[in-house]
N, C-alpha and C. Protein backbone atom coordinates (compact mmCIF):
# COMPACT_ATOMS: atom_id res chain seq x y z
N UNK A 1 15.84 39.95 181.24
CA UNK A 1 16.61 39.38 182.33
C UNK A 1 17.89 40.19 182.50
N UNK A 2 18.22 40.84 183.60
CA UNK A 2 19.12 41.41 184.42
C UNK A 2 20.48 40.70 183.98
N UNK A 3 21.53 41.31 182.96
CA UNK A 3 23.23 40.64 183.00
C UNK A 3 23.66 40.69 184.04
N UNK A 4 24.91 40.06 184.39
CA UNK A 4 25.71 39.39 185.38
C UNK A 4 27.16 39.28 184.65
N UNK A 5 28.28 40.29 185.30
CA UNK A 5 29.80 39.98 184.55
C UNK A 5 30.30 40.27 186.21
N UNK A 6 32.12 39.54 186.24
CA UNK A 6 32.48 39.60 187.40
C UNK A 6 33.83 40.62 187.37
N UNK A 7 34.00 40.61 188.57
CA UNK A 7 34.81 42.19 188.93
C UNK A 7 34.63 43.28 188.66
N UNK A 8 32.91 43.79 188.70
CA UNK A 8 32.79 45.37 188.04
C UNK A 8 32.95 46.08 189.04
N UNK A 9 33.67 46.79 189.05
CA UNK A 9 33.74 48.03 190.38
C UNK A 9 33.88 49.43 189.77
N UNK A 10 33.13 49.78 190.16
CA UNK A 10 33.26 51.55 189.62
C UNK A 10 33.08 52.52 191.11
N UNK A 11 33.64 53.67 191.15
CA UNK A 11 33.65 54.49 191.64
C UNK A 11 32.35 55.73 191.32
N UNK A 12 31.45 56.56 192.08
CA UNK A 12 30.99 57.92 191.85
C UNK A 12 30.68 58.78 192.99
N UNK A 13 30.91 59.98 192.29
CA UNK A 13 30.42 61.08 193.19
C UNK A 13 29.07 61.42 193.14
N UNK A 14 28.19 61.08 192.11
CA UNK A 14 27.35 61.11 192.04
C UNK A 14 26.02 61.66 193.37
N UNK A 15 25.60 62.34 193.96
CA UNK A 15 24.82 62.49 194.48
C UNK A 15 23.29 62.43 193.99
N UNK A 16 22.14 62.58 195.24
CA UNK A 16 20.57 62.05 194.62
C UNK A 16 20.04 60.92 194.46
N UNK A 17 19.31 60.97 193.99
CA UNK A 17 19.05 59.72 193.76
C UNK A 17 18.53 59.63 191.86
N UNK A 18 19.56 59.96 191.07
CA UNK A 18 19.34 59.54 189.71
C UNK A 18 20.41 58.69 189.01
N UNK A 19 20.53 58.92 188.10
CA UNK A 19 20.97 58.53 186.83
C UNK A 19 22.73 58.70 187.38
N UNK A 20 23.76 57.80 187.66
CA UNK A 20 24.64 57.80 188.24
C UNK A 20 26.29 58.48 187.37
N UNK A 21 26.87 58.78 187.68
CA UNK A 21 28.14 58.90 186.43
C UNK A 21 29.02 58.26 186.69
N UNK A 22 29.64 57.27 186.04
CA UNK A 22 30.79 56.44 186.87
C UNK A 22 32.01 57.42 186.41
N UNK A 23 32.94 57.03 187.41
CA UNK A 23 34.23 57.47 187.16
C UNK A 23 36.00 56.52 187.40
N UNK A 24 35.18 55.44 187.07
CA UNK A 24 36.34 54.61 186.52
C UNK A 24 36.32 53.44 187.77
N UNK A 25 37.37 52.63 187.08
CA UNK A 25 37.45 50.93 188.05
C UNK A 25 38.38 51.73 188.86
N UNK A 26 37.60 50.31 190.53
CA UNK A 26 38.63 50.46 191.24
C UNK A 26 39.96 49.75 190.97
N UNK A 27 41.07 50.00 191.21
CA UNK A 27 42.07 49.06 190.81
C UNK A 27 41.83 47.69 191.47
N UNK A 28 41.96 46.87 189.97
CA UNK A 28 41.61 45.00 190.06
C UNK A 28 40.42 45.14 189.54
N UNK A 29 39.64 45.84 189.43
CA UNK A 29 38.25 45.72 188.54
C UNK A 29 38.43 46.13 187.30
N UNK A 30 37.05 45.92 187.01
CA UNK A 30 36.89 46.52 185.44
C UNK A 30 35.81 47.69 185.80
N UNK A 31 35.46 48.48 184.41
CA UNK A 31 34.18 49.24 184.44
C UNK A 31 33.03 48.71 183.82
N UNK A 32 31.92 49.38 183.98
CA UNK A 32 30.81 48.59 183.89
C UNK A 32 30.30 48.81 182.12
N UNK A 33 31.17 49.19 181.38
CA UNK A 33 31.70 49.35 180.02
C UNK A 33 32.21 47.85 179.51
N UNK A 34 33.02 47.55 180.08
CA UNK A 34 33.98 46.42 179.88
C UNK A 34 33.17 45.23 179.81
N UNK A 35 32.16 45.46 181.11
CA UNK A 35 31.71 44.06 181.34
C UNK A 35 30.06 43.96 180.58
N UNK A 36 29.56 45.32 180.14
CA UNK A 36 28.33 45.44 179.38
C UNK A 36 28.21 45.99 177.95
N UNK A 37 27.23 46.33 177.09
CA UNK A 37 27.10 46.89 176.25
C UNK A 37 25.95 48.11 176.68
N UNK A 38 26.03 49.11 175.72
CA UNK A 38 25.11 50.39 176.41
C UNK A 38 23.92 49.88 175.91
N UNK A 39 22.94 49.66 176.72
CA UNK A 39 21.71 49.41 176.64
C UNK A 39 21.19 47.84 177.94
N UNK A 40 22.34 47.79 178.39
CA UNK A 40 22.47 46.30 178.94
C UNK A 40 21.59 46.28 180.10
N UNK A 41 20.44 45.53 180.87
CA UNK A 41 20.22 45.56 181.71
C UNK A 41 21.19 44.76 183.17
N UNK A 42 21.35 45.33 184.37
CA UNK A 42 22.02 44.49 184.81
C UNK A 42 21.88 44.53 186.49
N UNK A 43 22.23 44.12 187.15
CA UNK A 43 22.07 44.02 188.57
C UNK A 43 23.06 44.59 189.27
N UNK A 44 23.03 45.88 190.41
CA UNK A 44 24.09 47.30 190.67
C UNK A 44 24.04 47.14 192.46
N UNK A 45 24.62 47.31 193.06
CA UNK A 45 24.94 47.58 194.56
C UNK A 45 25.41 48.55 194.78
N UNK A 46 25.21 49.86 194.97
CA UNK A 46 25.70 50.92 195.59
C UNK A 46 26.25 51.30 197.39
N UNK A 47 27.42 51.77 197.58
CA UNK A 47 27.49 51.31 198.98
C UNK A 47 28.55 52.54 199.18
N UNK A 48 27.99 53.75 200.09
CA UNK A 48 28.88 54.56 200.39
C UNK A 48 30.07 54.49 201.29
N UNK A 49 30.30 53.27 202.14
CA UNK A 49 30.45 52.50 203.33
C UNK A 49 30.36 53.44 204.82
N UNK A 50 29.48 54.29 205.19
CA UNK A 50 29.06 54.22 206.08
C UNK A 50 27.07 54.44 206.39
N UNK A 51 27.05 53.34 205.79
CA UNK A 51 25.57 52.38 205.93
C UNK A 51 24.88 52.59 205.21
N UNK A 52 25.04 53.28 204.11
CA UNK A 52 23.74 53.60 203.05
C UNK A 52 24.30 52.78 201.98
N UNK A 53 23.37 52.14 201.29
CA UNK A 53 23.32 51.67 200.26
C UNK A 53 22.48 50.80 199.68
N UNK A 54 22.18 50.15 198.40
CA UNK A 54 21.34 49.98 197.68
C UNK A 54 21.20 49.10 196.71
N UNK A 55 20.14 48.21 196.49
CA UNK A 55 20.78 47.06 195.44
C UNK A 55 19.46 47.37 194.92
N UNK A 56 19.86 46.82 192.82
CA UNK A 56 18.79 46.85 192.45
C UNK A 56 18.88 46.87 190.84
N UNK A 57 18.08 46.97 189.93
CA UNK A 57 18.16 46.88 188.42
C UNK A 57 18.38 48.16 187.90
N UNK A 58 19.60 47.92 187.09
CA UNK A 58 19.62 49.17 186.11
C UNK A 58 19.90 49.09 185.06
N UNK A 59 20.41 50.47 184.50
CA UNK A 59 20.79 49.64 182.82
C UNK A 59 21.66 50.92 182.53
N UNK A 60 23.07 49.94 181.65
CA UNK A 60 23.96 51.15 181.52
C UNK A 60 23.41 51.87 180.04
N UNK A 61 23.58 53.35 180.59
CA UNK A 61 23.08 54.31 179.77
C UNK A 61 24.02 54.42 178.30
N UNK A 62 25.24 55.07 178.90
CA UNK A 62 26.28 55.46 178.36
C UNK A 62 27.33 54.59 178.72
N UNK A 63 28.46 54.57 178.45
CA UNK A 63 29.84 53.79 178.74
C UNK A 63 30.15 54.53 180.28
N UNK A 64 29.53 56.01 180.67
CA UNK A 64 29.98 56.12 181.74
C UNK A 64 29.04 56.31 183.00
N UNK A 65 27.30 56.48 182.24
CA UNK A 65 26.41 56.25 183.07
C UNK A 65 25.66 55.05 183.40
N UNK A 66 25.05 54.96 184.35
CA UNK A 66 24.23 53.96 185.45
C UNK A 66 22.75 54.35 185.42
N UNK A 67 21.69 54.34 185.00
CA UNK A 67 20.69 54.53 185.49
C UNK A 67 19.98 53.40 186.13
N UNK A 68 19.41 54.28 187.87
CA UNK A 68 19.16 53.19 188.68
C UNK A 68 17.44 53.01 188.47
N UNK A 69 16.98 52.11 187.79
CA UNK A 69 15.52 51.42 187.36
C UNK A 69 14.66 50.89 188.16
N UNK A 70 15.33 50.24 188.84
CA UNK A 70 14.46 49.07 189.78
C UNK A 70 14.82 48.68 191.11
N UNK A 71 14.14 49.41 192.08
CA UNK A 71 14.86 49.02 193.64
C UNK A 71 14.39 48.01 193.94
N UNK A 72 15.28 47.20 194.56
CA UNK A 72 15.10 45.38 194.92
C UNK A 72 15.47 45.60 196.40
N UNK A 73 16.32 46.41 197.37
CA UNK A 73 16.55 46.60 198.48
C UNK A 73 17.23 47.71 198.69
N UNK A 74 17.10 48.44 200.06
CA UNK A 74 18.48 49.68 200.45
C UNK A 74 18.32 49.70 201.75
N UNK A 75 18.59 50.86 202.45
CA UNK A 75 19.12 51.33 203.43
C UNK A 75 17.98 52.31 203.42
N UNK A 76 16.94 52.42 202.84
CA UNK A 76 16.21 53.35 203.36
C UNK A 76 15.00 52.87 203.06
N UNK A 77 14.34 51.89 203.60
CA UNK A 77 13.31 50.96 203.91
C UNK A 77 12.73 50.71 202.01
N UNK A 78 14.12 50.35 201.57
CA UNK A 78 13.72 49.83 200.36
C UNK A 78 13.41 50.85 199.26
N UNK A 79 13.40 52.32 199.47
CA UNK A 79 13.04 53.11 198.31
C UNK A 79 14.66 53.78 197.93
N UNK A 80 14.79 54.72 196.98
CA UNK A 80 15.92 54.67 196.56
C UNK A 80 16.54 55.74 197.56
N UNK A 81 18.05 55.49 197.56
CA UNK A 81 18.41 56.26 198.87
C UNK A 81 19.20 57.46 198.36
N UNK A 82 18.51 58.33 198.47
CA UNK A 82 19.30 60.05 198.07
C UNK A 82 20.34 60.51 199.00
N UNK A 83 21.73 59.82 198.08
CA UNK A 83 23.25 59.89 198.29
C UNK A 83 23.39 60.92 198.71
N UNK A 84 24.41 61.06 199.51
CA UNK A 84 25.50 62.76 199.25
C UNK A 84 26.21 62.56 198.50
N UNK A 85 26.51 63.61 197.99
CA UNK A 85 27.87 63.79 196.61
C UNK A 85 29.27 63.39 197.96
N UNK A 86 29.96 62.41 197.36
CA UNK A 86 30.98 61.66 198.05
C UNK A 86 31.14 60.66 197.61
N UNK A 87 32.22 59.74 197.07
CA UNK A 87 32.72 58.81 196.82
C UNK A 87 31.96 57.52 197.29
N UNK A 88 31.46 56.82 196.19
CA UNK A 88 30.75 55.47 196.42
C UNK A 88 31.28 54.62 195.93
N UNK A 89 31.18 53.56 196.20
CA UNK A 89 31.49 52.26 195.62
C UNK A 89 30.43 51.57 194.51
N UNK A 90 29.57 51.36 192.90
CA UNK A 90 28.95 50.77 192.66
C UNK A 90 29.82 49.57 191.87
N UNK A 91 28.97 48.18 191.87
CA UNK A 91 29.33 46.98 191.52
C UNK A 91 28.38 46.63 190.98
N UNK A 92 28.73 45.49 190.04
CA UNK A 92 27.86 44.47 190.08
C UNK A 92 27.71 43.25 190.70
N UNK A 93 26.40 42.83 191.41
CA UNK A 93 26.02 41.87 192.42
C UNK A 93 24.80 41.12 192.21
N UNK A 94 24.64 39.87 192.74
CA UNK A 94 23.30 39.39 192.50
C UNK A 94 22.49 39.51 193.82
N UNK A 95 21.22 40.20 193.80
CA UNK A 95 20.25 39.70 195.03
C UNK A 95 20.12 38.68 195.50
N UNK A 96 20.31 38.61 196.38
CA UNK A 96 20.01 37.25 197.31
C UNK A 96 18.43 36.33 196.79
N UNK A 97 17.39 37.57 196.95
CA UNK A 97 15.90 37.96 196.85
C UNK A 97 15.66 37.17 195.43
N UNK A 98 16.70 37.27 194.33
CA UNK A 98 16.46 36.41 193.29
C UNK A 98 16.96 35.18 192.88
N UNK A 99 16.85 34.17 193.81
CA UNK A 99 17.36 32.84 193.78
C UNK A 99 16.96 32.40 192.71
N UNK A 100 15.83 32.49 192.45
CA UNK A 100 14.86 31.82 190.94
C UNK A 100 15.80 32.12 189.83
N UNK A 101 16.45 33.46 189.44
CA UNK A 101 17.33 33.58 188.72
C UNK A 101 18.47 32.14 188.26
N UNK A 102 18.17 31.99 186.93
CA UNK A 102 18.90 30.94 186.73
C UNK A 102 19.97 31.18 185.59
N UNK A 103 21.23 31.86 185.45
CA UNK A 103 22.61 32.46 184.84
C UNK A 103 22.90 31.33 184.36
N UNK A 104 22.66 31.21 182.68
CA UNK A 104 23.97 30.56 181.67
C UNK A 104 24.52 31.56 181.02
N UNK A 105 25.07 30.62 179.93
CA UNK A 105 25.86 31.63 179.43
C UNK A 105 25.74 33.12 178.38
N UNK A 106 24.66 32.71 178.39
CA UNK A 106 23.61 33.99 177.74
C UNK A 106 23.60 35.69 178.52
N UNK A 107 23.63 35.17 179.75
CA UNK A 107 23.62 35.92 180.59
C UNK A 107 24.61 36.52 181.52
N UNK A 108 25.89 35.64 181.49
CA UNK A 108 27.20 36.07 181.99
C UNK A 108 28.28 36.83 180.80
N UNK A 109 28.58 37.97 181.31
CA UNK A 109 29.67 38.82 180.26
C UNK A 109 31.12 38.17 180.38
């Protein structure tokens, strides 16, 4: 089951569509370090803000990587959407798509 912690905001340049590198909280967030342990599975929103972006399961690699696992939705009829290298926004978010999902405290960081 996919973790869930609140205020993760990370920044990347990351381009492609792989294995992501974060490069730190936006200010008022945390990183996705803070709110996981490396190996954590968890639920990611990627959003370049002009219209691409991507929700879906991943799992943090490293303290500073993202690997994206499991597409649940995007901007490019649902398969994973191959970024340009440019400043993104990734978070953590819950799918809409997984209402069934039921978060105690097992599952919140």
């Amino acid at each position: 089951m996919p973790q869930m912690a609140n205020r993760i905001q990370e920044t990347t340049t990351t381009g492609g569509t792989g294995t992501l590198t974060l490069a730190g909280a936006v200010t008022g967030y945390l990183t996705f370090a803070a709110g996981f342990s490396t190996g954590a599975s968890l639920f990611y929103t990627i959003d370049n803000g002009v219209g691409e972006w991507e929700i879906g399961m991943g799992t943090l690699v490293t303290t500073g990587t993202l690997s994206r696992t499991t597409v649940i939705a995007t901007s490019n009829s649902n398969a994973l959407v191959n970024f340009a290298s440019g400043t993104k926004r990734v978070f953590c978010s819950a799918p809409t798509d997984r209402k069934s999902t039921r978060l105690n405290s097992s599952h919140v960081a």
